[in-house]
C-alpha atoms as a PDB file:
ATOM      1  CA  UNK A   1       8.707   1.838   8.300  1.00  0.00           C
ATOM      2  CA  UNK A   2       6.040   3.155   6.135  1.00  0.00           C
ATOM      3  CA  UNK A   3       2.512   1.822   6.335  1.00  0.00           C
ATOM      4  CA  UNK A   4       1.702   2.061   2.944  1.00  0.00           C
ATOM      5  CA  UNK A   5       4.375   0.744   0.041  1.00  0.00           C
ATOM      6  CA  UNK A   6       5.004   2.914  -2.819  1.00  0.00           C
ATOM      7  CA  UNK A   7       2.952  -0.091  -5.304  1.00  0.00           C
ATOM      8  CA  UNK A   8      -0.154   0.407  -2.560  1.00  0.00           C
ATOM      9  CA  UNK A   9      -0.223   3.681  -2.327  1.00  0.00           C
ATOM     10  CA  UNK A  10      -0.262   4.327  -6.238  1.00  0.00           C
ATOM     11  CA  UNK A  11      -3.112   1.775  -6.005  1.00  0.00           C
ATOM     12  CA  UNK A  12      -5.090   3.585  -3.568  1.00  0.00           C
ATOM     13  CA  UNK A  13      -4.183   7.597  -4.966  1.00  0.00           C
ATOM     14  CA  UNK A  14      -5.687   6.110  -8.528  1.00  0.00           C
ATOM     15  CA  UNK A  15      -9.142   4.147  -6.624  1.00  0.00           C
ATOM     16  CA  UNK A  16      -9.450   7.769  -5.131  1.00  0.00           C
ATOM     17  CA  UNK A  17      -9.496   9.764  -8.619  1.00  0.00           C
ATOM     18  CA  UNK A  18     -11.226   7.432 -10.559  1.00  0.00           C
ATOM     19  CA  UNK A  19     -14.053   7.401  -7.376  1.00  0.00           C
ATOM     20  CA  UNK A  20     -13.431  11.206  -7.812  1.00  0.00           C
ATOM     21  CA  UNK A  21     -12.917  11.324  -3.801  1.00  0.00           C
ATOM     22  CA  UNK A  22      -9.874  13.544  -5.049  1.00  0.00           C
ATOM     23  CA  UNK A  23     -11.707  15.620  -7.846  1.00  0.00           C
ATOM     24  CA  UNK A  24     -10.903  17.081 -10.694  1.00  0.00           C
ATOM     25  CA  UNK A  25      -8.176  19.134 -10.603  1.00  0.00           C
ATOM     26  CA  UNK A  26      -8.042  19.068  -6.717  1.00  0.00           C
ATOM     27  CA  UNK A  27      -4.417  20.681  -5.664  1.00  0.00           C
ATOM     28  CA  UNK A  28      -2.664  17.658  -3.980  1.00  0.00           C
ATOM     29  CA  UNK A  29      -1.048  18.611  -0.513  1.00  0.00           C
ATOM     30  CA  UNK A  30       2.465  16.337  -0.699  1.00  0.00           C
ATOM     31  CA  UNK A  31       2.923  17.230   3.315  1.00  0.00           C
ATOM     32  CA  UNK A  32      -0.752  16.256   3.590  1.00  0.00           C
ATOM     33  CA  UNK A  33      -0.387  12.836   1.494  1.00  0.00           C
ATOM     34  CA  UNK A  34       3.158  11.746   3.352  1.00  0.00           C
ATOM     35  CA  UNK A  35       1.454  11.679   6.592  1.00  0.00           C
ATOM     36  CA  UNK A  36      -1.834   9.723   5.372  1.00  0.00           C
ATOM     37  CA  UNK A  37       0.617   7.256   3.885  1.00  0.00           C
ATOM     38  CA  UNK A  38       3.477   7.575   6.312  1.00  0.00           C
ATOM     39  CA  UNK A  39       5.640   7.687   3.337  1.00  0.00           C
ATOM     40  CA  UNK A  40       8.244  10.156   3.039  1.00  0.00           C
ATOM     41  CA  UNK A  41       8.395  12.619   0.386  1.00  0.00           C
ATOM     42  CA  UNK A  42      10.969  11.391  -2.052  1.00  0.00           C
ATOM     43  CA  UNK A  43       8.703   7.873  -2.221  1.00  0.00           C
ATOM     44  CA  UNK A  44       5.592   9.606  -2.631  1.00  0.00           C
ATOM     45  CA  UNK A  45       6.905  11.752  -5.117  1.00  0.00           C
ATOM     46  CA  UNK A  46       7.760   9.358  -7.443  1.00  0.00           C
ATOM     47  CA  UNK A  47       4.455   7.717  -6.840  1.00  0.00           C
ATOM     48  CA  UNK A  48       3.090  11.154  -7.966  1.00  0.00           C
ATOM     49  CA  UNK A  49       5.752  11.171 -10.725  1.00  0.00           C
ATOM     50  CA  UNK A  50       4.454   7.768 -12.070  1.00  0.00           C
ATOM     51  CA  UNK A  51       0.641   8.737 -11.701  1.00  0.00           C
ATOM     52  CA  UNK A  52       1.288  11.593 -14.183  1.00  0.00           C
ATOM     53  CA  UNK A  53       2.631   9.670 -16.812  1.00  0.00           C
ATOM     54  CA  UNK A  54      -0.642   7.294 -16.522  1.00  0.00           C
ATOM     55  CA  UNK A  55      -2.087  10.951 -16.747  1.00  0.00           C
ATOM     56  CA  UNK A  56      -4.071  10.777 -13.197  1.00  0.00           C
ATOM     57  CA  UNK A  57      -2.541  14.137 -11.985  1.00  0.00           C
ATOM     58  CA  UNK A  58      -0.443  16.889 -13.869  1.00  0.00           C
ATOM     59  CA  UNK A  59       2.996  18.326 -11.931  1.00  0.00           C
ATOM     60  CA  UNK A  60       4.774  21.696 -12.254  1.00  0.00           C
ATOM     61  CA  UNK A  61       7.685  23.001 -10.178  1.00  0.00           C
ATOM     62  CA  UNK A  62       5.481  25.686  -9.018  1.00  0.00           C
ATOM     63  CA  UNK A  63       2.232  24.377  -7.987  1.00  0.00           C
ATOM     64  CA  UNK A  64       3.036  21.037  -7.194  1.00  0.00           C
ATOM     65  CA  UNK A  65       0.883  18.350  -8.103  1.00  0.00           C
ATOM     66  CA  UNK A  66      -2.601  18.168  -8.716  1.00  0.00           C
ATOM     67  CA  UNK A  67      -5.919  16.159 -10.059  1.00  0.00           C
ATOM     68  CA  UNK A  68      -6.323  15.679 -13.867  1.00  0.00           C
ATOM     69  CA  UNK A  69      -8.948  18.440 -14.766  1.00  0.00           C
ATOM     70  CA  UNK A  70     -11.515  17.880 -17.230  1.00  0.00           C
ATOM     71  CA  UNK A  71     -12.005  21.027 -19.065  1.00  0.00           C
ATOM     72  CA  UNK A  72     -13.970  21.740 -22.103  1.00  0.00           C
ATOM     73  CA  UNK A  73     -11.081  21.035 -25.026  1.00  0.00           C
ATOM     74  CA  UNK A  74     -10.223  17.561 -22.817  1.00  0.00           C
ATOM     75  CA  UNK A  75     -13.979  16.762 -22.797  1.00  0.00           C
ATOM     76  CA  UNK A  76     -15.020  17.579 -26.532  1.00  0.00           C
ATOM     77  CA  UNK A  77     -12.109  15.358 -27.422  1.00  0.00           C
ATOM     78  CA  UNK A  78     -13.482  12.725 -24.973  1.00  0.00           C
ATOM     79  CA  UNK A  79     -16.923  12.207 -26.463  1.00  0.00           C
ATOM     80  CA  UNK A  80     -15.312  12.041 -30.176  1.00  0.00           C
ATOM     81  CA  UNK A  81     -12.615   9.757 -29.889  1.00  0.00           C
ATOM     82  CA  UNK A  82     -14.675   7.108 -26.969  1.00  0.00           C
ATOM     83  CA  UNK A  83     -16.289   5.456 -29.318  1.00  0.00           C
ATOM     84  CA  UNK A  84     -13.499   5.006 -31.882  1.00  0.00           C
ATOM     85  CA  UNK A  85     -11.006   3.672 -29.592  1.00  0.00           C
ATOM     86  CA  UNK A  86     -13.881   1.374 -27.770  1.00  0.00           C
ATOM     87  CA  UNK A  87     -15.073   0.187 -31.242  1.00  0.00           C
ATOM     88  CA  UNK A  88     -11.648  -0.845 -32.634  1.00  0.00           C
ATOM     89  CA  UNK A  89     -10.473  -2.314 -28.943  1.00  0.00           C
ATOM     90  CA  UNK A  90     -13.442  -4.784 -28.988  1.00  0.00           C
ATOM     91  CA  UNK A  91     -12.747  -6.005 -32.449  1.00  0.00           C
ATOM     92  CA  UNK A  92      -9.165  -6.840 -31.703  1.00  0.00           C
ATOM     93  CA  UNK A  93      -9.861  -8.394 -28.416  1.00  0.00           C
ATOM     94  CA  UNK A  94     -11.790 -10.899 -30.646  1.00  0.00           C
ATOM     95  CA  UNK A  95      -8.803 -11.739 -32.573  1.00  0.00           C
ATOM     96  CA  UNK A  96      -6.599 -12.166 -29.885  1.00  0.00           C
ATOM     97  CA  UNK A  97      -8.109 -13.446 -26.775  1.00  0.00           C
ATOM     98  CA  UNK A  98      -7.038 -16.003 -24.537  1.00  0.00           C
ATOM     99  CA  UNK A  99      -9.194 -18.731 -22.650  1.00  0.00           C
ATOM    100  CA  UNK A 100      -7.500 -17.363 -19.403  1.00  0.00           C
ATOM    101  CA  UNK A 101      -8.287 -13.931 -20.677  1.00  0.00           C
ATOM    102  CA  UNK A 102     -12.188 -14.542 -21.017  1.00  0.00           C
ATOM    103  CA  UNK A 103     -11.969 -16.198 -17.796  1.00  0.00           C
ATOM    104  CA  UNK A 104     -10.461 -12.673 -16.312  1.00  0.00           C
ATOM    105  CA  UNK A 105     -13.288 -10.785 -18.001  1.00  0.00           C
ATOM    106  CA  UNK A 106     -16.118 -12.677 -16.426  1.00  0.00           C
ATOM    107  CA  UNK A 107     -14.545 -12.354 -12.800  1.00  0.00           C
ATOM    108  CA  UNK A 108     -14.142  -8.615 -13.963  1.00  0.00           C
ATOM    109  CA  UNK A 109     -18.081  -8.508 -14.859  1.00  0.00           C
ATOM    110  CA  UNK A 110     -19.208 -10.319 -11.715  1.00  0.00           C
ATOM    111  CA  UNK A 111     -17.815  -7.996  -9.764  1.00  0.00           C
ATOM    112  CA  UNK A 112     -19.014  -5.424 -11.721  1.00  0.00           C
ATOM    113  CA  UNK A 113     -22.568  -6.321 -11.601  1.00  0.00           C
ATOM    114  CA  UNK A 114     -22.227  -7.624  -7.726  1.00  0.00           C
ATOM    115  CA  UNK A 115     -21.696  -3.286  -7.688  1.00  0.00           C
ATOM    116  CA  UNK A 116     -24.121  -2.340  -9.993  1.00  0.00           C
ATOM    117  CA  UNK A 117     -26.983  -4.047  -8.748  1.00  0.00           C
ATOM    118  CA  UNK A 118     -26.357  -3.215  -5.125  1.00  0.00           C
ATOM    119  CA  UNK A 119     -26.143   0.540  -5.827  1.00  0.00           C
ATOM    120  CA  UNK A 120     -22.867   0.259  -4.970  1.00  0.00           C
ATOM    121  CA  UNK A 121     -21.834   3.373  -7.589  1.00  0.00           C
ATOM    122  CA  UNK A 122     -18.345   3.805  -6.811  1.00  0.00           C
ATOM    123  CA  UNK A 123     -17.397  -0.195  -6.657  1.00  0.00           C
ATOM    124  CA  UNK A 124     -19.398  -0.156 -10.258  1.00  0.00           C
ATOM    125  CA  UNK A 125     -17.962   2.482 -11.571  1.00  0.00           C
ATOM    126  CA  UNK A 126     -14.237   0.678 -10.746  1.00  0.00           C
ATOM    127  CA  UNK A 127     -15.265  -2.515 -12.125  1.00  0.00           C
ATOM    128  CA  UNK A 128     -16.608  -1.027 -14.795  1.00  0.00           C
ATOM    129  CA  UNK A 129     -13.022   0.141 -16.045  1.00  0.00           C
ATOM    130  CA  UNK A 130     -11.927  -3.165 -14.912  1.00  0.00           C
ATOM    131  CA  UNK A 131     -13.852  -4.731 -17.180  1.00  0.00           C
ATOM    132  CA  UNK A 132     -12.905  -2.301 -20.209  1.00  0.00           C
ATOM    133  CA  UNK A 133      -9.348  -2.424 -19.050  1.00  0.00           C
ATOM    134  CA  UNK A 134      -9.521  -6.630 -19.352  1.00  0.00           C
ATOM    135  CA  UNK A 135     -10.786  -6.254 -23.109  1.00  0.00           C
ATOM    136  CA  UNK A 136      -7.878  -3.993 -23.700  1.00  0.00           C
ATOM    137  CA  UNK A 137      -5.571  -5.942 -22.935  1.00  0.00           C
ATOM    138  CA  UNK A 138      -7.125  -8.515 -24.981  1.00  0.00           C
ATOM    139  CA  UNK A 139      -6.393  -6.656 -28.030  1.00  0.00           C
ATOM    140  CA  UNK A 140      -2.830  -7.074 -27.719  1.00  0.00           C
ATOM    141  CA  UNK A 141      -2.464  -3.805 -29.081  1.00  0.00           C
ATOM    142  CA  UNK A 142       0.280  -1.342 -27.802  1.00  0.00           C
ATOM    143  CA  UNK A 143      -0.998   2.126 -29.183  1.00  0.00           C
ATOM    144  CA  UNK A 144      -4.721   1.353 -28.363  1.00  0.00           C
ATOM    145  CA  UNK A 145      -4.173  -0.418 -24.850  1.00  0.00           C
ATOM    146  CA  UNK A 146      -2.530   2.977 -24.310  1.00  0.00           C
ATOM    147  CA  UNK A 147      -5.184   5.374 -25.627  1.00  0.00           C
ATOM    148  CA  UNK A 148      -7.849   3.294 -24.066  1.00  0.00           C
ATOM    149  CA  UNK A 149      -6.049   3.809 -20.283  1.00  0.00           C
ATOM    150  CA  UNK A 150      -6.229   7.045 -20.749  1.00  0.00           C
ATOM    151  CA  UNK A 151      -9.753   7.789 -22.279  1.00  0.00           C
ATOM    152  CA  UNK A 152     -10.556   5.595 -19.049  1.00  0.00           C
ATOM    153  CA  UNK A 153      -9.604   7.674 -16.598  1.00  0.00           C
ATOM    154  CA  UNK A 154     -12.291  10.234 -17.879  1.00  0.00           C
ATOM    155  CA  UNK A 155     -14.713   7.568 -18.602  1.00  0.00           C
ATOM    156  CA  UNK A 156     -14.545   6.149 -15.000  1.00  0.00           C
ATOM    157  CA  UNK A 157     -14.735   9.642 -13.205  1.00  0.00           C
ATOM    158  CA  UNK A 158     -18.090  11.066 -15.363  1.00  0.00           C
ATOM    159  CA  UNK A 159     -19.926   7.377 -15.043  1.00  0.00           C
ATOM    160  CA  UNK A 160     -20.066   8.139 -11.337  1.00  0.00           C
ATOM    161  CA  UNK A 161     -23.160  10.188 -12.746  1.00  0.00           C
ATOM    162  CA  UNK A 162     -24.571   6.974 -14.300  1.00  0.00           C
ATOM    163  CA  UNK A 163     -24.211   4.710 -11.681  1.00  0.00           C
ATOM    164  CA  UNK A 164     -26.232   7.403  -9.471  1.00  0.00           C
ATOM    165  CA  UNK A 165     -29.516   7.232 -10.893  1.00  0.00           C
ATOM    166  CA  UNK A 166     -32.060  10.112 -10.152  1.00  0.00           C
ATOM    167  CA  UNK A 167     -35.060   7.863 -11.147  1.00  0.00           C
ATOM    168  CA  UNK A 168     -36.565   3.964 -11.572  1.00  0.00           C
ATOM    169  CA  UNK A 169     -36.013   4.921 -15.191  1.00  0.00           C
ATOM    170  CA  UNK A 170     -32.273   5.519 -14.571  1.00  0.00           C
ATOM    171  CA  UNK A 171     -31.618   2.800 -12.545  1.00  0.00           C
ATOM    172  CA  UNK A 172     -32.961   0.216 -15.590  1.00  0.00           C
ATOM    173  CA  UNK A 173     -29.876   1.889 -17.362  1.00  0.00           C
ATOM    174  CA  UNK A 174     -27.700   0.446 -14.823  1.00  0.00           C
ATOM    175  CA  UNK A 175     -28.962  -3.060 -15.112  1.00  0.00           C
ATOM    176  CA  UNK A 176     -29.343  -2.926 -19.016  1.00  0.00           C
ATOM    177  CA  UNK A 177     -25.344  -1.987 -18.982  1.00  0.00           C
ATOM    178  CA  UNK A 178     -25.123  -5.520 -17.042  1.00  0.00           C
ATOM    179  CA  UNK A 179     -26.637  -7.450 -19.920  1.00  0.00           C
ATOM    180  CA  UNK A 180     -25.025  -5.389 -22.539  1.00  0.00           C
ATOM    181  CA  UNK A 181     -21.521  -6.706 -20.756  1.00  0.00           C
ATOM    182  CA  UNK A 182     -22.727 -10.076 -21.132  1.00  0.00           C
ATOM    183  CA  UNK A 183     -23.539  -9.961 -24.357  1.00  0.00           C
ATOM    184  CA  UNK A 184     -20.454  -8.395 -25.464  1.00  0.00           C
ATOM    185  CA  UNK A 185     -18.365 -11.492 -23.817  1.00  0.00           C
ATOM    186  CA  UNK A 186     -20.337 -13.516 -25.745  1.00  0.00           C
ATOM    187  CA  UNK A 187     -19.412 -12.032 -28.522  1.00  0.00           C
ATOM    188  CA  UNK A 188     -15.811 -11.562 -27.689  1.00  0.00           C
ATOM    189  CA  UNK A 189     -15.612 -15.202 -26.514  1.00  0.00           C
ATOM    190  CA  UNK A 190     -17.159 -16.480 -29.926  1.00  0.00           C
ATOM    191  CA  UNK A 191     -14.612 -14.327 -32.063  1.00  0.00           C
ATOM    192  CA  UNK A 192     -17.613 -11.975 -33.631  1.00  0.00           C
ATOM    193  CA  UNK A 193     -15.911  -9.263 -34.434  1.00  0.00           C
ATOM    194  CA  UNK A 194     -19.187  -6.967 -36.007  1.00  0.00           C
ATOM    195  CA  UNK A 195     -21.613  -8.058 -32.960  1.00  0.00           C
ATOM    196  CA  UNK A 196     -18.825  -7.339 -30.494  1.00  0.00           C
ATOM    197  CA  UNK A 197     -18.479  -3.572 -32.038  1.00  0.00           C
ATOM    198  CA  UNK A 198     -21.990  -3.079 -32.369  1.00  0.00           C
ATOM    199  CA  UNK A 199     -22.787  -4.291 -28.676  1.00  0.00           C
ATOM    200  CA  UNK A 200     -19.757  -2.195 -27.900  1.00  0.00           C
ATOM    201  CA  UNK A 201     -21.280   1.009 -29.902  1.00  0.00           C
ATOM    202  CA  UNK A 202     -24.585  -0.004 -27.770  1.00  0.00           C
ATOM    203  CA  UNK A 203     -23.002   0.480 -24.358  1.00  0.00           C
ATOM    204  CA  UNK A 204     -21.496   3.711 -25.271  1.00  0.00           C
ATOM    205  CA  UNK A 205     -24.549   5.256 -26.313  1.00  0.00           C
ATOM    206  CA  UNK A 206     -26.346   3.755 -23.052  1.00  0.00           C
ATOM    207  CA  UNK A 207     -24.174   5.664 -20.736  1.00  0.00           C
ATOM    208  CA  UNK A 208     -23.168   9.207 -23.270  1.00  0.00           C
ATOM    209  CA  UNK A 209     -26.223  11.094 -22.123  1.00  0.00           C
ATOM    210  CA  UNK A 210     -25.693  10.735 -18.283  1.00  0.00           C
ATOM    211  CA  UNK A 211     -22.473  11.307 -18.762  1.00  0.00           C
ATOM    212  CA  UNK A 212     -22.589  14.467 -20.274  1.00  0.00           C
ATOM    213  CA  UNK A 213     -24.811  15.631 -17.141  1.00  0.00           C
ATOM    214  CA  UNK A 214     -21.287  15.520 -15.214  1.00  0.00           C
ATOM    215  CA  UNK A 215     -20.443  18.105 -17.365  1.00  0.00           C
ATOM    216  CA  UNK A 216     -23.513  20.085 -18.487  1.00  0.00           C
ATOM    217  CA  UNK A 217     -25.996  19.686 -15.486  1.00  0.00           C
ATOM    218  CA  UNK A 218     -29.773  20.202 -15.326  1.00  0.00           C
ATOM    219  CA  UNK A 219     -30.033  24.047 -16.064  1.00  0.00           C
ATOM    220  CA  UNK A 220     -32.306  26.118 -13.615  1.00  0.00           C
ATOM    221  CA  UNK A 221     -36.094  26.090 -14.226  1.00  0.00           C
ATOM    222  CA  UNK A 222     -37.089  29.295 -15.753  1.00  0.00           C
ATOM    223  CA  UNK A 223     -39.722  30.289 -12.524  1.00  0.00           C
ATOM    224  CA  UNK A 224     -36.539  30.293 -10.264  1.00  0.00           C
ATOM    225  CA  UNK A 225     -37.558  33.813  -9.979  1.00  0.00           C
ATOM    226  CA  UNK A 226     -40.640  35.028 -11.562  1.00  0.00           C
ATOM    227  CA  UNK A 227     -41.305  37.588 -14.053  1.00  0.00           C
ATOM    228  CA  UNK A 228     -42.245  39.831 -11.776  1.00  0.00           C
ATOM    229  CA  UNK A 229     -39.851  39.475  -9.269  1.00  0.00           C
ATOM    230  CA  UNK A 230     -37.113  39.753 -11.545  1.00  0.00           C
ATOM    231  CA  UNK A 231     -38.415  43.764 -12.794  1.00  0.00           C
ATOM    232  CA  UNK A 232     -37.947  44.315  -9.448  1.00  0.00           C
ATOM    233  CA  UNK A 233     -34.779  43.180  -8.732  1.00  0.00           C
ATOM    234  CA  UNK A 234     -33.580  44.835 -11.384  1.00  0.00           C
END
C-alpha cells in the first residue's frame, strides 16, 4: 500500500514548489518521485497531470514533467497584472464575505505572522498565500479566484526573497507586511471597499522591490577586477 495518497502527495509536490525546494523549471524524475512516495506511476501521474492544470509544472510526451519556469515574458506579465487582480480581489471579498470566512482569514494571518516573526521564511511565505488565497475565495468570484491561484504560484516562489532579509532594514519589511495584513482584515471585515484596495495596493508595493531581486539580483561591484587588471587580462 502506498505511503503517501494521491490527495497528500499533491499537497506535499505543491508545499515543495511554492518553498521552491523543487525550483523553477527543475526536470521532475517520475521513477525518482514513485519511490519517495511509494506510489506507482499511473497515481503519480495523474497527480502530476492535476498539478499542471493548477499550472505548478508543465508536461510533454518527450521530456516528461517539470517545474513551472519563470522566464522573462511570464515575469513582465507578473508584475503588471499583480496588482490588478489583488486590487479588484480585495474589493469583492468586501462584498461578499462571510463571518466564518473572516474567522478563516485571521487563523490564516496568525499563522502567517507566528512565521514571519520567527524567521521562519518558508512557513511565511506559505501562509502568506494562505492568507491571499482566503480573500480570494471571499470574492466569490470564478474568473478572478482563478487568475489569482495562478499569479500565486509566482508570488509565493519570488517572496522567498522577502521573507529572507539581508539587513535590520529588511527585516522591518517583514513585520510591517504583518500590520499591513491586519489592517486589510479590518477593512475587509468592515466592508470598506477603497481602504481595503488601497491597503491592498500598500502591501504590493512593500514586497515588489525584493521581489524583483529574485529575478534581477545585486549586479557585481565595478572593482571586481580593477582597471588595471582588466588591460591585462585582456
Amino acid at each position: 500500500m502506498s505511503r503517501f495518497s494521491k490527495s497528500d502527495c499533491l499537497e506535499d509536490l505543491r508545499c515543495r514548489i511554492l518553498s521552491t525546494e523543487l525550483e523553477p523549471g527543475l526536470d521532475l524524475d517520475e521513477a525518482k518521485l514513485s519511490q519517495q512516495y511509494e506510489m506507482s506511476r499511473t497515481p503519480l501521474r495523474e497527480v502530476l497531470q492535476r498539478l499542471q492544470g493548477e499550472g505548478f509544472v508543465v508536461m510533454s510526451e518527450n521530456r516528461g514533467a517539470k517545474v513551472a519556469s519563470m522566464d522573462i515574458a511570464v515575469l513582465r506579465t507578473f508584475f503588471q497584472t499583480a496588482p490588478m487582480i489583488y486590487a479588484n480581489v480585495a474589493r469583492l471579498a468586501c462584498e461578499n464575505r462571510t463571518g466564518r470566512q473572516i474567522d478563516a482569514l485571521k487563523t490564516a494571518q496568525l499563522a502567517f505572522s507566528t512565521a514571519a516573526k520567527s524567521s521562519d521564511a518558508a512557513a511565511a511565505a506559505l501562509a502568506n498565500h494562505q492568507f491571499h488565497a482566503t480573500i480570494g475565495e471571499m470574492a466569490h468570484n470564478t474568473y478572478l479566484v482563478a487568475s489569482l491561484a495562478r499569479l500565486q504560484i509566482d508570488h509565493t516562489r519570488m517572496s522567498q526573497t522577502f521573507y529572507r532579509p539581508a539587513a535590520a532594514s529588511e527585516a522591518m519589511l517583514v513585520l510591517k507586511a504583518v500590520e499591513q495584513h491586519d489592517a486589510m482584515i479590518g477593512a475587509i471585515e468592515a466592508r470598506e471597499g477603497a481602504l481595503a484596495i488601497d491597503f491592498t495596493l500598500q502591501h504590493w508595493d512593500l514586497s515588489r522591490d525584493r521581489m524583483e531581486r529574485f529575478v534581477r539580483p545585486d549586479p557585481l561591484p565595478v572593482d571586481v577586477i580593477s582597471f588595471k587588471d582588466r588591460t591585462n587580462a585582456l
